[in-house]
N, C-alpha and C. Protein backbone atom coordinates (compact mmCIF):
# COMPACT_ATOMS: atom_id res chain seq x y z
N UNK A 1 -12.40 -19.35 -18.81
CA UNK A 1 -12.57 -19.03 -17.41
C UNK A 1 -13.95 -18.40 -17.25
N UNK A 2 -14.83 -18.29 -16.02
CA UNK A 2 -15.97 -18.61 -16.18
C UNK A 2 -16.05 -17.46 -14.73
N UNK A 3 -17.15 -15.91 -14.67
CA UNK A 3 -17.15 -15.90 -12.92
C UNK A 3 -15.96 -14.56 -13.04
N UNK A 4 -15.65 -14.75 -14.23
CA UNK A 4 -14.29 -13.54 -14.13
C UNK A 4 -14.74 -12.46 -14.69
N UNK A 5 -15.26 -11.05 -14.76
CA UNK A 5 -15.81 -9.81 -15.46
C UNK A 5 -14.94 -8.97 -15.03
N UNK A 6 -14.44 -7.29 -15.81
CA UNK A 6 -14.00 -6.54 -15.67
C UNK A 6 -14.60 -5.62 -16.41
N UNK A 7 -14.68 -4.23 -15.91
CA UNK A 7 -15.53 -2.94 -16.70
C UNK A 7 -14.60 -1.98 -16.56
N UNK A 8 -13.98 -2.13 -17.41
CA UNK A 8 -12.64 -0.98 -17.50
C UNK A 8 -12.99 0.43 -17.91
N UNK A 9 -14.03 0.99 -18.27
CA UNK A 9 -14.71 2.10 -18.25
C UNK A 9 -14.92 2.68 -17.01
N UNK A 10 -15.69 1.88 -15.84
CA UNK A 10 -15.23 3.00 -14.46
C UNK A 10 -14.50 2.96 -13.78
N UNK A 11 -13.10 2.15 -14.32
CA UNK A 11 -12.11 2.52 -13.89
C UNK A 11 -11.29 3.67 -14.52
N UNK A 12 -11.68 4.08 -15.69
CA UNK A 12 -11.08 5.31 -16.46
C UNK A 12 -11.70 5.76 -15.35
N UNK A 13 -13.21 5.93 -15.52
CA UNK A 13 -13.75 7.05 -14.66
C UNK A 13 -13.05 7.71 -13.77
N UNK A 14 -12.93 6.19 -12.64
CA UNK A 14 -12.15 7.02 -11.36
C UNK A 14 -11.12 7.47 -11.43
N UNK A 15 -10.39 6.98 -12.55
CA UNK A 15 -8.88 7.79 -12.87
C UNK A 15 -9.28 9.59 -13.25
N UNK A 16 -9.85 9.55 -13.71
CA UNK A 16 -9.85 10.76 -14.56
C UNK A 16 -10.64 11.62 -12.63
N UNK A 17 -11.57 11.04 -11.99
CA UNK A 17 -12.49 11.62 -10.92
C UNK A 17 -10.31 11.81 -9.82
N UNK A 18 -9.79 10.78 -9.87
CA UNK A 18 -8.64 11.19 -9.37
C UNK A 18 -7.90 12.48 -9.85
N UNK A 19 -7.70 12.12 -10.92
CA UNK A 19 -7.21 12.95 -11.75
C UNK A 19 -7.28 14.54 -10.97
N UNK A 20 -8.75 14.82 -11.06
CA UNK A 20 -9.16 15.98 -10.49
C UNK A 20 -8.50 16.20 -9.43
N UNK A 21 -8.58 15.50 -8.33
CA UNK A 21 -8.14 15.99 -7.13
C UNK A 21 -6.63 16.00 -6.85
N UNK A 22 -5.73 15.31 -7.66
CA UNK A 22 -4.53 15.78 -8.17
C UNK A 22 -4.11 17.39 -8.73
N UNK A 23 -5.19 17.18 -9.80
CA UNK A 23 -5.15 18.82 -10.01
C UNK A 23 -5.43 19.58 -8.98
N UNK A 24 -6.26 19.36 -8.12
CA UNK A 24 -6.85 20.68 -7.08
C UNK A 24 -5.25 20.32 -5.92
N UNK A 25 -4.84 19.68 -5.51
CA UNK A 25 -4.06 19.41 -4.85
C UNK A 25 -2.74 19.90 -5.20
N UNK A 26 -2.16 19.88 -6.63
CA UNK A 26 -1.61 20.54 -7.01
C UNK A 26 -1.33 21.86 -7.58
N UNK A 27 -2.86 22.87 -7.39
CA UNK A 27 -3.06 24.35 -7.78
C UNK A 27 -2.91 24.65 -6.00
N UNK A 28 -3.09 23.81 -4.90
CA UNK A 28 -2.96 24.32 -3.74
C UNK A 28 -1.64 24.27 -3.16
N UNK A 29 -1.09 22.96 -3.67
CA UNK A 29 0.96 22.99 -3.16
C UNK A 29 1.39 24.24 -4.21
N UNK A 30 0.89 24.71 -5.35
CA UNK A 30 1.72 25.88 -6.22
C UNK A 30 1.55 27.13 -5.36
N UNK A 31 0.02 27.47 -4.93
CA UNK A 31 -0.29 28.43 -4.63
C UNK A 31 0.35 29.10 -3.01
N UNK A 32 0.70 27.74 -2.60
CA UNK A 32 0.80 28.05 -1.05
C UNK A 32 2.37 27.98 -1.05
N UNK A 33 3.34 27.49 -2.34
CA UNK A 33 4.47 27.63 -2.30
C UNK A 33 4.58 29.25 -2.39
N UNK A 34 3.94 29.40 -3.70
CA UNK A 34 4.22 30.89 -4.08
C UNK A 34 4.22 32.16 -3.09
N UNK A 35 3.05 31.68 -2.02
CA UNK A 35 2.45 33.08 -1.37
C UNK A 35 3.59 33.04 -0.33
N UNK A 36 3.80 31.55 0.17
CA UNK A 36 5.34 31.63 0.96
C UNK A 36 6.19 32.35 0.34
N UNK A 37 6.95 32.11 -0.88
CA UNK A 37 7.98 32.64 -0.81
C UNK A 37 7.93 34.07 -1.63
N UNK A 38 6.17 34.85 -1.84
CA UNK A 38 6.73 36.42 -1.64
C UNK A 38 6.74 36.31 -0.38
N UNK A 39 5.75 35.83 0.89
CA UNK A 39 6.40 36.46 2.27
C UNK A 39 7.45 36.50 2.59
N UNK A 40 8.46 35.88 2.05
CA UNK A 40 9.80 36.02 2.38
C UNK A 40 9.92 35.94 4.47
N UNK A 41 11.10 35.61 4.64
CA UNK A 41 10.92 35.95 6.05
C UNK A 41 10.06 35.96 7.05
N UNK A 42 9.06 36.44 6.75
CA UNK A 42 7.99 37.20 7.97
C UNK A 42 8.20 37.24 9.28
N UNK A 43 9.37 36.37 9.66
CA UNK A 43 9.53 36.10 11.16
C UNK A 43 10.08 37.38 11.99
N UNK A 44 10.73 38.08 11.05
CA UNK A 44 11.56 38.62 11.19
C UNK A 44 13.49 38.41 11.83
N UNK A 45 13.80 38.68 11.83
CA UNK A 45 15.20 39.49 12.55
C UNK A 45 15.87 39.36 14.12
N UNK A 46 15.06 39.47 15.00
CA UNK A 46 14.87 39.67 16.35
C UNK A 46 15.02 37.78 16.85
N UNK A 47 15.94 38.10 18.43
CA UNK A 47 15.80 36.85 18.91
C UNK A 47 14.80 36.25 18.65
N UNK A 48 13.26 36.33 18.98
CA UNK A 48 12.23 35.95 19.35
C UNK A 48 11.70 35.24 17.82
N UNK A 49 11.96 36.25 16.69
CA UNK A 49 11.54 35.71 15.36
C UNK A 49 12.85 34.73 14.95
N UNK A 50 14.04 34.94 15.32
CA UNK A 50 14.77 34.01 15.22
C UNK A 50 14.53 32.55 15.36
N UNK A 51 14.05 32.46 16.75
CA UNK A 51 13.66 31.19 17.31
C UNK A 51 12.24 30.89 16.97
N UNK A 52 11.26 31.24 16.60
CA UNK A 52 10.67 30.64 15.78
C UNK A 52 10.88 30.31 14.39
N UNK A 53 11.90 30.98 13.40
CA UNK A 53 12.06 30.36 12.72
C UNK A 53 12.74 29.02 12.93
N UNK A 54 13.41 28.56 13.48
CA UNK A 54 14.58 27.39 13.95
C UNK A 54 12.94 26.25 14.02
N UNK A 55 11.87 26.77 14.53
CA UNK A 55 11.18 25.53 14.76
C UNK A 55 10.53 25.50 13.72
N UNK A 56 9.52 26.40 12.99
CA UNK A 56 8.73 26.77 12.19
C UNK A 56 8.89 26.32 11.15
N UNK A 57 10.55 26.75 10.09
CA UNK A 57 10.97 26.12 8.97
C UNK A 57 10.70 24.92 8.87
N UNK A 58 11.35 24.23 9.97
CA UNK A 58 12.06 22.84 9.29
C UNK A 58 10.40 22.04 8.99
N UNK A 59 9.73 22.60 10.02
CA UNK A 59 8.50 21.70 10.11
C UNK A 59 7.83 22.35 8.46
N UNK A 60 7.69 23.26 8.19
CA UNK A 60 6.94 23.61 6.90
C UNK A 60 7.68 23.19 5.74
N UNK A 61 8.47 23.03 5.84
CA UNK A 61 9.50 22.63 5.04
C UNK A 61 9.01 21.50 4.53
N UNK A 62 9.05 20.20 5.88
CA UNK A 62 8.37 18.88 5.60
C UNK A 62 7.38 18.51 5.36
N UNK A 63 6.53 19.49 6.08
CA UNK A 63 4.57 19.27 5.06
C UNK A 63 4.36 19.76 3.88
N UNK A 64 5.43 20.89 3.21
CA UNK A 64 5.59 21.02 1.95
C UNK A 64 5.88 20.12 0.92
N UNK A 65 7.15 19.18 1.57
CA UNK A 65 7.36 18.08 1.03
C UNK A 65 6.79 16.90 0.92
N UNK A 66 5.77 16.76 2.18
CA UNK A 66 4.93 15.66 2.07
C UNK A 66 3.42 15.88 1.11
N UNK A 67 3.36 17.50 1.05
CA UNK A 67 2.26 17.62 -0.03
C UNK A 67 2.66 17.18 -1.35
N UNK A 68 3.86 17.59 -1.29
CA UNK A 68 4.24 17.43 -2.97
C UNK A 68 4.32 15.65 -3.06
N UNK A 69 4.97 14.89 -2.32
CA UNK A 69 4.44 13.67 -2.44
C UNK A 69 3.30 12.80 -2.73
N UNK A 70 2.53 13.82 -1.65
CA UNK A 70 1.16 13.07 -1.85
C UNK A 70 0.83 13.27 -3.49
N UNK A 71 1.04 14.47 -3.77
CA UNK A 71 0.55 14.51 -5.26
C UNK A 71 1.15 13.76 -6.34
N UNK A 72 2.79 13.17 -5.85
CA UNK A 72 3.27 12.59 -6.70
C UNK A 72 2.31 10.71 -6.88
N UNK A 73 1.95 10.92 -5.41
CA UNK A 73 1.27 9.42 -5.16
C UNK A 73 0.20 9.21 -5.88
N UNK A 74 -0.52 10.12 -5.77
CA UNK A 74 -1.99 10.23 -6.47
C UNK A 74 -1.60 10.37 -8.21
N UNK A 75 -1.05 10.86 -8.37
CA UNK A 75 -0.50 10.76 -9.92
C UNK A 75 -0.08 9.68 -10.55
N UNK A 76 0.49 8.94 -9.47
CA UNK A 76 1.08 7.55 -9.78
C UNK A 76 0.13 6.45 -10.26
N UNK A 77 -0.80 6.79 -8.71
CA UNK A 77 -2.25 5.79 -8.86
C UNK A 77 -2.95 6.21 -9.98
N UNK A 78 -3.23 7.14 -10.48
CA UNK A 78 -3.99 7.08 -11.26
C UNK A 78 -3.18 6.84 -12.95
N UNK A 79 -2.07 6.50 -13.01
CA UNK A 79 -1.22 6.13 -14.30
C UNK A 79 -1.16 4.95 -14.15
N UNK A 80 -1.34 4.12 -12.87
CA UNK A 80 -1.56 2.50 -12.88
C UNK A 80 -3.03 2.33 -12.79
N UNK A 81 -3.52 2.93 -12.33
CA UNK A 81 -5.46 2.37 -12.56
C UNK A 81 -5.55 2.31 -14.26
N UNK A 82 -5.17 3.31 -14.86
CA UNK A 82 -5.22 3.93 -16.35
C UNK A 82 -4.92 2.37 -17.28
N UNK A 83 -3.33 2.21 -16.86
CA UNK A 83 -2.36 1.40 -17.49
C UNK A 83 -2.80 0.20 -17.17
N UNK A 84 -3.72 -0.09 -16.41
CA UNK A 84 -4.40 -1.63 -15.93
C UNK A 84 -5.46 -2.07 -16.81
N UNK A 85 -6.49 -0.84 -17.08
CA UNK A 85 -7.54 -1.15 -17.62
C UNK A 85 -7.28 -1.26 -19.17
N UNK A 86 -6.14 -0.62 -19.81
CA UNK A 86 -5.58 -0.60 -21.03
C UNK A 86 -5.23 -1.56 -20.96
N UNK A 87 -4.23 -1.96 -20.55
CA UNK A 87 -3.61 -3.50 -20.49
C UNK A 87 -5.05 -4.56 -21.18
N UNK A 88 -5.54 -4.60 -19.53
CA UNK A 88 -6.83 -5.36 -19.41
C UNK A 88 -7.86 -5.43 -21.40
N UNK A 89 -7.84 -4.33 -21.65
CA UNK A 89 -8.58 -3.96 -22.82
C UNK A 89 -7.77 -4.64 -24.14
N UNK A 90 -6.42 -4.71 -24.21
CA UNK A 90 -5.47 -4.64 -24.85
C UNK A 90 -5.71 -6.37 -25.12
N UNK A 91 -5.12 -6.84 -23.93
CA UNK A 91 -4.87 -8.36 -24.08
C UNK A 91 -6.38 -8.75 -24.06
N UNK A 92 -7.42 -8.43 -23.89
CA UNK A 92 -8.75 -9.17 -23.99
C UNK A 92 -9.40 -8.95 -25.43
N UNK A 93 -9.09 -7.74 -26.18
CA UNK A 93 -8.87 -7.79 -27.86
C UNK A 93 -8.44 -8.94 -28.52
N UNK A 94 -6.96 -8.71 -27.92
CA UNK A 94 -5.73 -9.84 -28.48
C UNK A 94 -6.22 -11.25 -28.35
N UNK A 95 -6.91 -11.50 -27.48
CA UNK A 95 -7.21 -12.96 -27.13
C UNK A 95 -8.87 -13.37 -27.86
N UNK A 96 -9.54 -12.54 -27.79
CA UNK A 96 -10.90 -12.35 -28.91
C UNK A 96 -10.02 -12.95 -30.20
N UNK A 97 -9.52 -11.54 -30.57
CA UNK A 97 -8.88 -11.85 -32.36
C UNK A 97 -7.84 -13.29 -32.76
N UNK A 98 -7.48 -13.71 -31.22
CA UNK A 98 -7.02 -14.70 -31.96
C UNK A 98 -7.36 -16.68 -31.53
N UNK A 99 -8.60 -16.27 -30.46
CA UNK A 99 -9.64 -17.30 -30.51
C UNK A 99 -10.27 -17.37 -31.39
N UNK A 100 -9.66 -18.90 -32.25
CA UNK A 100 -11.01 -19.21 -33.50
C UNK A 100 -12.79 -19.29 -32.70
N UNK A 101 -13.17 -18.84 -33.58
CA UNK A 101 -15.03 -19.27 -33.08
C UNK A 101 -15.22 -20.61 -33.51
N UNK A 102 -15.71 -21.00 -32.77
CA UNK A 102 -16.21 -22.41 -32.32
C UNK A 102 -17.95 -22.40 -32.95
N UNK A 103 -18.24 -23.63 -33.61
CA UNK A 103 -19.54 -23.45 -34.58
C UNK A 103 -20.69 -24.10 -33.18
């Protein structure tokens, strides 16, 4: 096949440049879990803090959960960018070592 190239080196790259922002993404869903739950409460007690909690939770609740997703996503992508270029590296060995050379 003729016209076909692959450079599986900057695709590590960008895995690993992902990588990073997985990590930073995930020191910010730990950190912002944590500081939530010493605040405990904060709403307080009172009708007024009552009813903002009723709206407040559910919604933080779900961007909590959608952070932690996102990070699961980005983690994902970058274990298939990884697992592509290995592949890619793997079977293009395999197919070298077992094409005779031609004189």
């Amino acid at each position: 096949m003729t016209g076909f190239a692959v450079q599986p080196d900057p695709l590590f790259d960008k895995g690993q440049q992902y990588d990073l922002v997985h990590s930073e993404l995930a020191a910010i869903y730990s950190r912002l879990t944590q500081d939530l739950d010493a605040a405990g409460p904060f709403w307080g007690g009172d009708e007024s803090g009552q009813r903002f909690a009723r709206t407040y939770c559910p919604a933080a609740v779900a961007q909590l959960r959608q952070m932690g997703a996102t990070g699961e996503g980005l983690q994902s992508l970058i274990a298939g960018v990884c697992r592509w270029a290995t592949n890619y590296v793997n079977t293009d060995s395999t197919v070298a070592q077992s094409t005779p050379m031609s004189d």
